[in-house]
PDB file of N, CA and C in Angstrom:
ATOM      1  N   UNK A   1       0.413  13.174  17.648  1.00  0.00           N
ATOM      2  CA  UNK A   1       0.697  11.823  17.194  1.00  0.00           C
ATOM      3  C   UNK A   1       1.898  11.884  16.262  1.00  0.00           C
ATOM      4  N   UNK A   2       2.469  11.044  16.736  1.00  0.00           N
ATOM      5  CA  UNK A   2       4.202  10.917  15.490  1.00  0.00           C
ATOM      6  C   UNK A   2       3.706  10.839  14.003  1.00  0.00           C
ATOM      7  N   UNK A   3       4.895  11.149  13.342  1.00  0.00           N
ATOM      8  CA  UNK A   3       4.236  10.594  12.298  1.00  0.00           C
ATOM      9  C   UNK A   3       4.227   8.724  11.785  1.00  0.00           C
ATOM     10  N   UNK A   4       5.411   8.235  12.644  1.00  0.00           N
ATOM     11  CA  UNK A   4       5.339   6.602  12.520  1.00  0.00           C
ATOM     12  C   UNK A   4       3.839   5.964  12.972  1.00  0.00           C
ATOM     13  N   UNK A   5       3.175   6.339  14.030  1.00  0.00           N
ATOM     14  CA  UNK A   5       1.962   6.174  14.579  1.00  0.00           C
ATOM     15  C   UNK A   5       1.134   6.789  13.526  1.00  0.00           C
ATOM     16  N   UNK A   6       1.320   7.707  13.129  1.00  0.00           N
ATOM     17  CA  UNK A   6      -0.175   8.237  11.754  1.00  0.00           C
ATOM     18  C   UNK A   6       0.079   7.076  10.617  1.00  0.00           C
ATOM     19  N   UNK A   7       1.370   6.967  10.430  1.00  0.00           N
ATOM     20  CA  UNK A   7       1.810   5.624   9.155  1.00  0.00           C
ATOM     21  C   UNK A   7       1.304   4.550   9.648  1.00  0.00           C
ATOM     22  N   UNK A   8       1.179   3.782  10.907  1.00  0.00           N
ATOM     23  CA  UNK A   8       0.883   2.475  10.838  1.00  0.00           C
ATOM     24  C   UNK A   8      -1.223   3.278  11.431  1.00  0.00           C
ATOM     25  N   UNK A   9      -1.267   3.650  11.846  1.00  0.00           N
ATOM     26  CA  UNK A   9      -2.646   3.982  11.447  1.00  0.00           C
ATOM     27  C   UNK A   9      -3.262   3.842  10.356  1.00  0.00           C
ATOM     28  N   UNK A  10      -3.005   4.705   9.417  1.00  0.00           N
ATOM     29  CA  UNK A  10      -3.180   4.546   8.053  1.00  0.00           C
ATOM     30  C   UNK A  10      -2.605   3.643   7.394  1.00  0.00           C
ATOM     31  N   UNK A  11      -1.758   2.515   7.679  1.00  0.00           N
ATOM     32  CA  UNK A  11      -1.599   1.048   6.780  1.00  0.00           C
ATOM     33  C   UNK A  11      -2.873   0.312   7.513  1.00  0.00           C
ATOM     34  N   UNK A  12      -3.005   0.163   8.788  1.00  0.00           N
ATOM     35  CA  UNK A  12      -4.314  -0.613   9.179  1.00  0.00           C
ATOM     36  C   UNK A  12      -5.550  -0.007   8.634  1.00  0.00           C
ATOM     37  N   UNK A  13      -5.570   1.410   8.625  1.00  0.00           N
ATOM     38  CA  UNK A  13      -7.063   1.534   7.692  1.00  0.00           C
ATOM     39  C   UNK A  13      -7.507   0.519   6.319  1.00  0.00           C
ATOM     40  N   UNK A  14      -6.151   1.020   5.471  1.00  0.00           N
ATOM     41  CA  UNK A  14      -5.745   0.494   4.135  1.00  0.00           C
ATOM     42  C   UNK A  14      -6.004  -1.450   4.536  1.00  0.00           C
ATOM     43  N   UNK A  15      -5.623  -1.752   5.306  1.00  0.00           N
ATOM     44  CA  UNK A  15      -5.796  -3.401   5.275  1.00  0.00           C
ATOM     45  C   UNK A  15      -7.071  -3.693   5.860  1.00  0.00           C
ATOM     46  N   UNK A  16      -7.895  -2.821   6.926  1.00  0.00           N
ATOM     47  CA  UNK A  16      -8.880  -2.915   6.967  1.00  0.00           C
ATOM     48  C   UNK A  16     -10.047  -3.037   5.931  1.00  0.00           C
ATOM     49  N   UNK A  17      -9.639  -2.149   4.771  1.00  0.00           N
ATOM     50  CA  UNK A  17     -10.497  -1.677   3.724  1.00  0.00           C
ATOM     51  C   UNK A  17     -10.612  -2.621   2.689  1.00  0.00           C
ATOM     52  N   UNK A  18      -9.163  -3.188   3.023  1.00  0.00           N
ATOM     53  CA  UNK A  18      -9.009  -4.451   1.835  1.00  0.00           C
ATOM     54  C   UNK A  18      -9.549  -5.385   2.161  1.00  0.00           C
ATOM     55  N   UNK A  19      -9.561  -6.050   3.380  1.00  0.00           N
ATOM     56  CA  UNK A  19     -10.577  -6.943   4.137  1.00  0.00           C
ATOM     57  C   UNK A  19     -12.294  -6.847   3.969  1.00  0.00           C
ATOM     58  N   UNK A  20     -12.850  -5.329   4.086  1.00  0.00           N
ATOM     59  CA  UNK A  20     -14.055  -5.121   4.357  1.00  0.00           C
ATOM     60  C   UNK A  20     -14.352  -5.614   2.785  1.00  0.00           C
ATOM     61  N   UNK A  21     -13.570  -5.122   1.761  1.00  0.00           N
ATOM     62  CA  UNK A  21     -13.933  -5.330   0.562  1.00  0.00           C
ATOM     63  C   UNK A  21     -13.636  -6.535  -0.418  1.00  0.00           C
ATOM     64  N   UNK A  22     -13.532  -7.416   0.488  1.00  0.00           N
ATOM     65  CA  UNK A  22     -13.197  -8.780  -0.240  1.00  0.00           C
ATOM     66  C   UNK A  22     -11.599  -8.904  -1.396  1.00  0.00           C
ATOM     67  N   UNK A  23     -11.082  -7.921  -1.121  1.00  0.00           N
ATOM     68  CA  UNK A  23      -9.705  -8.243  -2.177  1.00  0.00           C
ATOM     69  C   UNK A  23      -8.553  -8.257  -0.784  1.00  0.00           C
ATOM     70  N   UNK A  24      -8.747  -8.849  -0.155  1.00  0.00           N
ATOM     71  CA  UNK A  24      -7.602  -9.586   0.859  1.00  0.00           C
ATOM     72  C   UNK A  24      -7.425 -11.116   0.262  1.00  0.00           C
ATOM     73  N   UNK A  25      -6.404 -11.389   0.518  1.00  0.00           N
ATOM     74  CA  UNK A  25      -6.444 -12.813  -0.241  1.00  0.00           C
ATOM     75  C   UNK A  25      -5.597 -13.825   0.991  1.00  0.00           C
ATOM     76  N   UNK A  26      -5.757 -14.863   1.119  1.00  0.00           N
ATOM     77  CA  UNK A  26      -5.268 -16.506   1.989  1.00  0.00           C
ATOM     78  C   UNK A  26      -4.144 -16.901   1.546  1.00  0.00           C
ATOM     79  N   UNK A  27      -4.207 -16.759   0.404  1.00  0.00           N
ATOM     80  CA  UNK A  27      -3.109 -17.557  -0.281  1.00  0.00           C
ATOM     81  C   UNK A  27      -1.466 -16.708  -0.883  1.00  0.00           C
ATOM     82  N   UNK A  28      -0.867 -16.916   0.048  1.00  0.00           N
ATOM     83  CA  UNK A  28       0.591 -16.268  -0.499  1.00  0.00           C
ATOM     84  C   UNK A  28       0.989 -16.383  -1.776  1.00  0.00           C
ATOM     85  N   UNK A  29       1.039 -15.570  -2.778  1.00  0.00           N
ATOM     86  CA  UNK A  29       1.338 -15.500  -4.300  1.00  0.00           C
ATOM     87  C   UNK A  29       3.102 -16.477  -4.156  1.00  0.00           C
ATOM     88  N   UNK A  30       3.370 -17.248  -5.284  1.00  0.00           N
ATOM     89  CA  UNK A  30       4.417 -17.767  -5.370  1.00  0.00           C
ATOM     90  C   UNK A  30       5.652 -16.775  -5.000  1.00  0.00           C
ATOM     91  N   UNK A  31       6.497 -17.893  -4.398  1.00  0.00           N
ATOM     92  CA  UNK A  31       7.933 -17.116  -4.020  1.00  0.00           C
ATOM     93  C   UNK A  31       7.970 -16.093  -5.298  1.00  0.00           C
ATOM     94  N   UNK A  32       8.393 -16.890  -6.234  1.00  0.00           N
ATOM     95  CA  UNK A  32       8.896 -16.011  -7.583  1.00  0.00           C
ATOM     96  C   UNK A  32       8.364 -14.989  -7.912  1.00  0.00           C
ATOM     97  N   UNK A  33       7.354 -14.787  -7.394  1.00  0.00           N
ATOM     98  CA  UNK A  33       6.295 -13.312  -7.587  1.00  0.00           C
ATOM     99  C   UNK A  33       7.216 -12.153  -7.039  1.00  0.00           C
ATOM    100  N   UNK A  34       7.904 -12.562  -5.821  1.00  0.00           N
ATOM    101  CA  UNK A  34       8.632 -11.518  -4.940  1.00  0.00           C
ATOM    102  C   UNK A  34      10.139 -10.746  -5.657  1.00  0.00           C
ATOM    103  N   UNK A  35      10.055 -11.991  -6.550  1.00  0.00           N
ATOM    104  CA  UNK A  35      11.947 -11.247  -7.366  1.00  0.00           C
ATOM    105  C   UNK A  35      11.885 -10.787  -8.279  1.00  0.00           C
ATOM    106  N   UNK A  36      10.417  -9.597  -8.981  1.00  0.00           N
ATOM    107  CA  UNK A  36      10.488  -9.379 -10.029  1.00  0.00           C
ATOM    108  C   UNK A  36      11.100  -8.055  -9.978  1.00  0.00           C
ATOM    109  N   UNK A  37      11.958  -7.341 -10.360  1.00  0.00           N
ATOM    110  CA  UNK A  37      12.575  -6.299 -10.725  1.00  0.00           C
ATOM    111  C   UNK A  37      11.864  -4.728 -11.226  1.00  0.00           C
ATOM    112  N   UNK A  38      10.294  -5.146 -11.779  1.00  0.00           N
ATOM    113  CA  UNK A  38       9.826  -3.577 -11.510  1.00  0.00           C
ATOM    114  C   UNK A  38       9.162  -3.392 -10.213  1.00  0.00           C
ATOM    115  N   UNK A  39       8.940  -1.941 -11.155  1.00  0.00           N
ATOM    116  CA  UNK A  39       8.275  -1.300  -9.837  1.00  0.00           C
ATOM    117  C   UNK A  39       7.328  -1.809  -9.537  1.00  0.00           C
ATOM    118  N   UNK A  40       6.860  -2.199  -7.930  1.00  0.00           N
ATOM    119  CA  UNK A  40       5.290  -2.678  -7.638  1.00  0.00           C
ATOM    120  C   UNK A  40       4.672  -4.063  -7.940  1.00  0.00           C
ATOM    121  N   UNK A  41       6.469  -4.631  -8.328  1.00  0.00           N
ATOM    122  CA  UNK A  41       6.458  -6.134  -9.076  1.00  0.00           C
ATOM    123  C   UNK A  41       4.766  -6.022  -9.967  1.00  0.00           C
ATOM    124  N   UNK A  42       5.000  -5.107 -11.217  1.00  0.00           N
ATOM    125  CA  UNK A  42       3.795  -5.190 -11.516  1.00  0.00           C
ATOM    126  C   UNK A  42       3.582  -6.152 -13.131  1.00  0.00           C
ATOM    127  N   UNK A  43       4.626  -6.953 -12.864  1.00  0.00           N
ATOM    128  CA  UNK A  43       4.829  -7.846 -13.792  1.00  0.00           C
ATOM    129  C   UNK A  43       4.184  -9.377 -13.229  1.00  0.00           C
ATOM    130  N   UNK A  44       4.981  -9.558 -11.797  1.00  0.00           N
ATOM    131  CA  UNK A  44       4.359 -10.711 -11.329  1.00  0.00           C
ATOM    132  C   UNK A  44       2.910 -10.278 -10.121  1.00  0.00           C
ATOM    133  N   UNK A  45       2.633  -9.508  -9.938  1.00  0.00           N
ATOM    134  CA  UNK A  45       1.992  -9.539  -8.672  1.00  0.00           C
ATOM    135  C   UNK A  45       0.659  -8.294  -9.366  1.00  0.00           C
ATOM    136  N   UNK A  46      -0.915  -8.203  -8.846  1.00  0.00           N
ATOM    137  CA  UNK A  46      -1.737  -7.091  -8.971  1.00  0.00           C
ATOM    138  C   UNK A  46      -1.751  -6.776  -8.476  1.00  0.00           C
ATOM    139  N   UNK A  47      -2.138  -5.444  -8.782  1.00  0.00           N
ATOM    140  CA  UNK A  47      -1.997  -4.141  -7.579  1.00  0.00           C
ATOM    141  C   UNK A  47      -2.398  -4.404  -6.129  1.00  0.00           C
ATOM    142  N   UNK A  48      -3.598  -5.069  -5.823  1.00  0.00           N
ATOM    143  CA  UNK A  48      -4.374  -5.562  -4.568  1.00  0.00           C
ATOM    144  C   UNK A  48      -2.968  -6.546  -3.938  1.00  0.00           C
ATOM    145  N   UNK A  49      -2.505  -7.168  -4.653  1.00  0.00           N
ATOM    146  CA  UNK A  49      -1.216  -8.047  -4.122  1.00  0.00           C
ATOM    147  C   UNK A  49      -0.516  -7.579  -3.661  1.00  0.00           C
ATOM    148  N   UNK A  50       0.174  -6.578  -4.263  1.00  0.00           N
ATOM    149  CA  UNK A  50       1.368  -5.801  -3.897  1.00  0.00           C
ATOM    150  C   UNK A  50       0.936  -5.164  -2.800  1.00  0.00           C
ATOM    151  N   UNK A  51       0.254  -4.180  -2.595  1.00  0.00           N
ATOM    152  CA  UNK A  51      -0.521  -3.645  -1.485  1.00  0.00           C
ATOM    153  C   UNK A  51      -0.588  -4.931  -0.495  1.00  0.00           C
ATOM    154  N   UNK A  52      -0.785  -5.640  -0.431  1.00  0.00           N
ATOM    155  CA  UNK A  52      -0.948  -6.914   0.747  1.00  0.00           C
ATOM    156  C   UNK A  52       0.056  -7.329   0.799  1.00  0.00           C
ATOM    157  N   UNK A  53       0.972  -8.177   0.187  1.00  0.00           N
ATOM    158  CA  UNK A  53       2.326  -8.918   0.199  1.00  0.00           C
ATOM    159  C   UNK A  53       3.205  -7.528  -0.001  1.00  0.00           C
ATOM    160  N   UNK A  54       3.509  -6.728  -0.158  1.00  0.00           N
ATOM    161  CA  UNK A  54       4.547  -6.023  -0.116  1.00  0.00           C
ATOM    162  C   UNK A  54       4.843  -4.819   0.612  1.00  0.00           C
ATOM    163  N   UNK A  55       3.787  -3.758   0.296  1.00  0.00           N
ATOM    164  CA  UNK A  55       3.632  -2.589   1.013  1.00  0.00           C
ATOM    165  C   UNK A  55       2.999  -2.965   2.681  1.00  0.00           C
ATOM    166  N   UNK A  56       2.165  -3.225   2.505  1.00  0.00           N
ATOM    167  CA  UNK A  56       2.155  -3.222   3.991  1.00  0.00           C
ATOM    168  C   UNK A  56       3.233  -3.987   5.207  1.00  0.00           C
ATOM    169  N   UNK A  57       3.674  -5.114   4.438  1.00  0.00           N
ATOM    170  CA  UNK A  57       4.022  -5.793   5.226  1.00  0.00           C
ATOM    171  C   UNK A  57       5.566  -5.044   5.475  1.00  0.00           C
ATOM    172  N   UNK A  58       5.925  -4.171   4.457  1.00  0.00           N
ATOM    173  CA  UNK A  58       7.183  -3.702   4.728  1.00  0.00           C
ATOM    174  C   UNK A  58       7.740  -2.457   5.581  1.00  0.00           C
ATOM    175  N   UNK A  59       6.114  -1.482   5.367  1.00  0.00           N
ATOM    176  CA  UNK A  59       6.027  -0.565   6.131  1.00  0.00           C
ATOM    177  C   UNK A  59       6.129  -1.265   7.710  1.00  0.00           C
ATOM    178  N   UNK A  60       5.517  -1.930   7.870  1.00  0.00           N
ATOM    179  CA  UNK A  60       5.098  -2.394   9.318  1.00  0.00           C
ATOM    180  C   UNK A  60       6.624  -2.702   9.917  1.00  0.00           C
ATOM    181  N   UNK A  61       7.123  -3.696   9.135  1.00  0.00           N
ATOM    182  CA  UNK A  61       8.161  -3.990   9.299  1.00  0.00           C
ATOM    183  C   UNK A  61       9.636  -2.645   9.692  1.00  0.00           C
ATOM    184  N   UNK A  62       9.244  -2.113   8.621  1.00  0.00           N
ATOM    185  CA  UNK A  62       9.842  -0.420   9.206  1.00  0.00           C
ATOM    186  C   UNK A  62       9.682  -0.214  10.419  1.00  0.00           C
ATOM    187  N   UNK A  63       8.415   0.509  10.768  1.00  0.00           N
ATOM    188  CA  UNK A  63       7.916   1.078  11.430  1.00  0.00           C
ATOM    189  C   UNK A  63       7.976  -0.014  13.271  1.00  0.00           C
ATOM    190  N   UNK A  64       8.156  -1.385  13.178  1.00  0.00           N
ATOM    191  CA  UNK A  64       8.441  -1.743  13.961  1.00  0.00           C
ATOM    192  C   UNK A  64       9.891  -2.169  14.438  1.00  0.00           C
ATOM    193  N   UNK A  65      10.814  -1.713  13.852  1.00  0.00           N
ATOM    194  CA  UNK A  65      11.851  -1.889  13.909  1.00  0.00           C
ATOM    195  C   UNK A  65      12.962  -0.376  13.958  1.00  0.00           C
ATOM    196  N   UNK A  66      12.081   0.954  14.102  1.00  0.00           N
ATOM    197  CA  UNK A  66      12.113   2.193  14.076  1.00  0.00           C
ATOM    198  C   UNK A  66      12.834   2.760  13.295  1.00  0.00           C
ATOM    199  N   UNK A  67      13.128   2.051  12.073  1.00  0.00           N
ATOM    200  CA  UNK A  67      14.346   2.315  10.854  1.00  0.00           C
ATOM    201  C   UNK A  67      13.367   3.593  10.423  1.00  0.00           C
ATOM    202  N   UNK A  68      14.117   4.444   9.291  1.00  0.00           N
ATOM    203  CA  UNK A  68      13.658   5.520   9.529  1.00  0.00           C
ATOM    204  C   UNK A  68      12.685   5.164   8.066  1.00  0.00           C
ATOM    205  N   UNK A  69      11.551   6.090   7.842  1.00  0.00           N
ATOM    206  CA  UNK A  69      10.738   5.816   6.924  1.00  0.00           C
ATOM    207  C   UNK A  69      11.285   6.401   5.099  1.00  0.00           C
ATOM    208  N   UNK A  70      10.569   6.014   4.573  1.00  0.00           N
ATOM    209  CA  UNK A  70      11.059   6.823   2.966  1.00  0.00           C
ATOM    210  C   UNK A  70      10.581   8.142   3.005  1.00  0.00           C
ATOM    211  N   UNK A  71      11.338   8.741   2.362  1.00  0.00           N
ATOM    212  CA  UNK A  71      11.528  10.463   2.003  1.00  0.00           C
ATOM    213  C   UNK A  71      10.400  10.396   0.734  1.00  0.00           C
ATOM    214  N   UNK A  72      10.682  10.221  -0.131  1.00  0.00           N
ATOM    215  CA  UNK A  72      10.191  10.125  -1.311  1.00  0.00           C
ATOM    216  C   UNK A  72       8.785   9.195  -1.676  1.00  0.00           C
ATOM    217  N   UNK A  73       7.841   9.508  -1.400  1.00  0.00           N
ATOM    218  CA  UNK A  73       6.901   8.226  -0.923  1.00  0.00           C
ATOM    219  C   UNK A  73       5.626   8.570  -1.889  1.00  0.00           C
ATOM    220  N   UNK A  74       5.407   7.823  -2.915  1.00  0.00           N
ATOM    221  CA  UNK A  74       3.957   8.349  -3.312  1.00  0.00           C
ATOM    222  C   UNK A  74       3.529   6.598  -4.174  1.00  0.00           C
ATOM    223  N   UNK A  75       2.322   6.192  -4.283  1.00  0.00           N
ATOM    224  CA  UNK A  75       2.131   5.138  -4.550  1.00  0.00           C
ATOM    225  C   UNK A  75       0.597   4.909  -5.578  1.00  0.00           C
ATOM    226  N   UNK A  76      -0.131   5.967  -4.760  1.00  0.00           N
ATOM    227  CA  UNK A  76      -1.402   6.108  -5.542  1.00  0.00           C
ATOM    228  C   UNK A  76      -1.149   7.206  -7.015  1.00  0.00           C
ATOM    229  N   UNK A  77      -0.511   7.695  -7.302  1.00  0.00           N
ATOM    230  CA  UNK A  77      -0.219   7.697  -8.835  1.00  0.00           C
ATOM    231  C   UNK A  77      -0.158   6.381 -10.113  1.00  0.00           C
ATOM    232  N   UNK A  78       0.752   5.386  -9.082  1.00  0.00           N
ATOM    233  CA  UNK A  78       0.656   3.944  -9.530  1.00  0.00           C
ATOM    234  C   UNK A  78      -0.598   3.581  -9.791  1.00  0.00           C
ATOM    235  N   UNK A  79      -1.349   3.950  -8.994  1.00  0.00           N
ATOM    236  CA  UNK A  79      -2.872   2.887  -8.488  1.00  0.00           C
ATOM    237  C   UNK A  79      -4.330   3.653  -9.383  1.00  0.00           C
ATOM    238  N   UNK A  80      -3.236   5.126  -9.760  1.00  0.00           N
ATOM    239  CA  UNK A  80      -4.905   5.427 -10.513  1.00  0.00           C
ATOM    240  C   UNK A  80      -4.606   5.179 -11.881  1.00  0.00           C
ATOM    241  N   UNK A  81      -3.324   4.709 -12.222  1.00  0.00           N
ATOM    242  CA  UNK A  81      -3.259   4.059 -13.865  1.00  0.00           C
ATOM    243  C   UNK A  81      -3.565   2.490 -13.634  1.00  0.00           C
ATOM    244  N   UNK A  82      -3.274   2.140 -12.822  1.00  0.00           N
ATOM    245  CA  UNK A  82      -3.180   0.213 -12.578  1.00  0.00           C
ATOM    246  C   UNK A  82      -4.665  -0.155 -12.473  1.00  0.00           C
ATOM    247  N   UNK A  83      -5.222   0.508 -11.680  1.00  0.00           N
ATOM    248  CA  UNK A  83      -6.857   0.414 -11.556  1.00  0.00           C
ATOM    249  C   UNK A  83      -8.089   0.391 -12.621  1.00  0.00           C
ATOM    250  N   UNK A  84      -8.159  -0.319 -12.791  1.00  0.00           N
ATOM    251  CA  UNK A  84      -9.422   0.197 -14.351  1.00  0.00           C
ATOM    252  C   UNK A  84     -10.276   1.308 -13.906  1.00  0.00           C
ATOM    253  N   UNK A  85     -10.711   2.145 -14.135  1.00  0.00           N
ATOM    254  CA  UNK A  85     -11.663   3.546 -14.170  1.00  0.00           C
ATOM    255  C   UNK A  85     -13.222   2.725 -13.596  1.00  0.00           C
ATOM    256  N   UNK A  86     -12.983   1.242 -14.276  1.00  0.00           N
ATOM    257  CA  UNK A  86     -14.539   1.124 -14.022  1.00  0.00           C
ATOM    258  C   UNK A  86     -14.846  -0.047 -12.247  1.00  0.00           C
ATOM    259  N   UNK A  87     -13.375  -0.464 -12.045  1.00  0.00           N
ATOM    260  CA  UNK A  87     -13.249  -0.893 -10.446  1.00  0.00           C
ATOM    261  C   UNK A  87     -14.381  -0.160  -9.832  1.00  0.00           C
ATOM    262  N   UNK A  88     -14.867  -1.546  -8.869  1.00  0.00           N
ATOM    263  CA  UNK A  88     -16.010  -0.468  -7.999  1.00  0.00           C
ATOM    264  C   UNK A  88     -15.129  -0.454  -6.998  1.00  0.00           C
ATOM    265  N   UNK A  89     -14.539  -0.384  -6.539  1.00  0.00           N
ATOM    266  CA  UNK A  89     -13.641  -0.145  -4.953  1.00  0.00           C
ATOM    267  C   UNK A  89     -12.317   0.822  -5.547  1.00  0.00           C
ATOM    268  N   UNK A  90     -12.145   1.011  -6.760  1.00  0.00           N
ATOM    269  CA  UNK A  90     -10.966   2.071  -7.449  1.00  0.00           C
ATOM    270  C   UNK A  90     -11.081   3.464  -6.231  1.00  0.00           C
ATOM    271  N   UNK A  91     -12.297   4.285  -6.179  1.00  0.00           N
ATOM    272  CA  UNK A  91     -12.009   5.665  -5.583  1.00  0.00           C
ATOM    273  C   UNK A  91     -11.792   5.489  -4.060  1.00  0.00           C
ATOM    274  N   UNK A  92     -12.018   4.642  -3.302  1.00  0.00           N
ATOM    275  CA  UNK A  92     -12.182   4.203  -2.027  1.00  0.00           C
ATOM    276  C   UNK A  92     -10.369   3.831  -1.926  1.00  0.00           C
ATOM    277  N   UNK A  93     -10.478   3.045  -2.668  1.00  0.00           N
ATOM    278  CA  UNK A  93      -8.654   2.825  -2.335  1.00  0.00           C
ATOM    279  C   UNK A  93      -7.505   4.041  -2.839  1.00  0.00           C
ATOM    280  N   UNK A  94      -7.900   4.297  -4.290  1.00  0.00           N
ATOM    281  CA  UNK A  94      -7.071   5.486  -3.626  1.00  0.00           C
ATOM    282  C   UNK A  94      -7.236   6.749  -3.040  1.00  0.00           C
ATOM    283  N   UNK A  95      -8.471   6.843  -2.704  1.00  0.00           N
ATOM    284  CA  UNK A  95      -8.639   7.968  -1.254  1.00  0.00           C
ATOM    285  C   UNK A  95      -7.704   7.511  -0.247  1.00  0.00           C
ATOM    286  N   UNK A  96      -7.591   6.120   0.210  1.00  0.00           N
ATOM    287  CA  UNK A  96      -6.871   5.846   1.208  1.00  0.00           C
ATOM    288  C   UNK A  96      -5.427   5.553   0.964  1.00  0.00           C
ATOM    289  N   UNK A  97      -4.772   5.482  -1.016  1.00  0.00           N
ATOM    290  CA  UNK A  97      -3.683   5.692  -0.725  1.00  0.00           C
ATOM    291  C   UNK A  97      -2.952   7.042  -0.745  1.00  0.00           C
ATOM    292  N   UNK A  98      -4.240   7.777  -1.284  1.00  0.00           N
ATOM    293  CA  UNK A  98      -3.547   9.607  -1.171  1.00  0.00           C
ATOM    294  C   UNK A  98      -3.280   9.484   0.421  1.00  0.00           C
ATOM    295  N   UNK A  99      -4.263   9.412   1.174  1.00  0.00           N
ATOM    296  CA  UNK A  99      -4.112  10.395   2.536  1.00  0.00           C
ATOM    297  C   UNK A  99      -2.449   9.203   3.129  1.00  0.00           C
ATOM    298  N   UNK A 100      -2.470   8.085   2.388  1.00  0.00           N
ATOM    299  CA  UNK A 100      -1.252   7.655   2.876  1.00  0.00           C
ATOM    300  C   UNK A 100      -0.156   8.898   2.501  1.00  0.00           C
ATOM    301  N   UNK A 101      -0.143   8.364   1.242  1.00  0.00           N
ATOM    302  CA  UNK A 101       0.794   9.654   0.645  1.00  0.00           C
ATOM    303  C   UNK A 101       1.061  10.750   1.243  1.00  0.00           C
ATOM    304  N   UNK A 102       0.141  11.511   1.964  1.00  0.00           N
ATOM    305  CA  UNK A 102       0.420  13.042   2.096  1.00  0.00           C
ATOM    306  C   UNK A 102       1.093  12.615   3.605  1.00  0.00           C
ATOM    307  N   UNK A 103       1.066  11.644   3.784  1.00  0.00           N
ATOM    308  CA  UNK A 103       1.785  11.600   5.244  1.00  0.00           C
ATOM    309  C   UNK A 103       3.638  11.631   4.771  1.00  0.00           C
ATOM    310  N   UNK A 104       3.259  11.840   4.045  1.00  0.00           N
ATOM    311  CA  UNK A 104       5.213  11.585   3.722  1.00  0.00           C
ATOM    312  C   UNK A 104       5.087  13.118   3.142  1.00  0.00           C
ATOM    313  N   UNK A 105       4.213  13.797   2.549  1.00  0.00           N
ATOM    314  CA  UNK A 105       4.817  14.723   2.111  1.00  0.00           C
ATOM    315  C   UNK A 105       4.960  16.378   2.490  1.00  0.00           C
ATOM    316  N   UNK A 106       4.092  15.815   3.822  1.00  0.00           N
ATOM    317  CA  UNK A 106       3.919  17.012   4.717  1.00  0.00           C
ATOM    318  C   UNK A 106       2.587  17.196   4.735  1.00  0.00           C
ATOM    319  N   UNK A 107       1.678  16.747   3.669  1.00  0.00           N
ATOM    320  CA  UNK A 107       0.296  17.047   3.778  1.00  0.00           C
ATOM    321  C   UNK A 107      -0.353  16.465   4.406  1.00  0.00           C
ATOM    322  N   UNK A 108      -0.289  16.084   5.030  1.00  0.00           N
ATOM    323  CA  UNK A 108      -0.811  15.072   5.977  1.00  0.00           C
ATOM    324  C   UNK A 108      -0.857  15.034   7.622  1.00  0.00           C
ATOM    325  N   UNK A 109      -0.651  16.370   7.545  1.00  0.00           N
ATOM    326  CA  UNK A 109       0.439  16.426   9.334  1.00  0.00           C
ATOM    327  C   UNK A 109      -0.922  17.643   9.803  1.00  0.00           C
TER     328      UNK A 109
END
């Protein structure tokens, strides 16, 4: 399996998971959410957001358009400070954003 096919595998797990667990959301966060300047827009947008409105939708967008993927790729470092310790869905998500991760970094293959 490529590794573009293991990447959009593992973004549908990840949106699956967000679905099974009730933090998928209906409602598109305001335009202005999208132009914030840090990382992970973690000024306008929560982590569960960004993950839905941003990451996935951009990978996909990659990955269907065969542009080549990021070199440098890690996200769940973000997610185990952003996460409160006491989240009940915290270890579940980032289990699923490590094994994202290691797909970029060779660990994963």
């Amino acid at each position: 399996m490529t590794l573009h096919l293991r990447v959009r595998q593992q973004l549908e797990l990840l949106e699956a998971l967000l679905r099974e667990r009730q933090l998928w959301q209906t409602t598109v966060p305001q335009a202005s959410a999208f132009e914030s300047t840090q990382p992970f827009c973690m000024d306008t947008l929560e982590p569960f957001e960004w993950l839905q409105w941003v990451l996935i939708p951009r990978m996909h967008a990659l990955l269907d358009s065969g542009q080549p993927l990021p070199q440098a790729f890690a996200v769940a470092p973000y997610y185990e400070m952003a996460l409160d310790a006491a989240h009940p869905h915290r270890e579940i998500v980032l289990l699923h954003l490590q094994q994202l991760d290691a797909l970029f970094t060779g660990d994963g293959n």
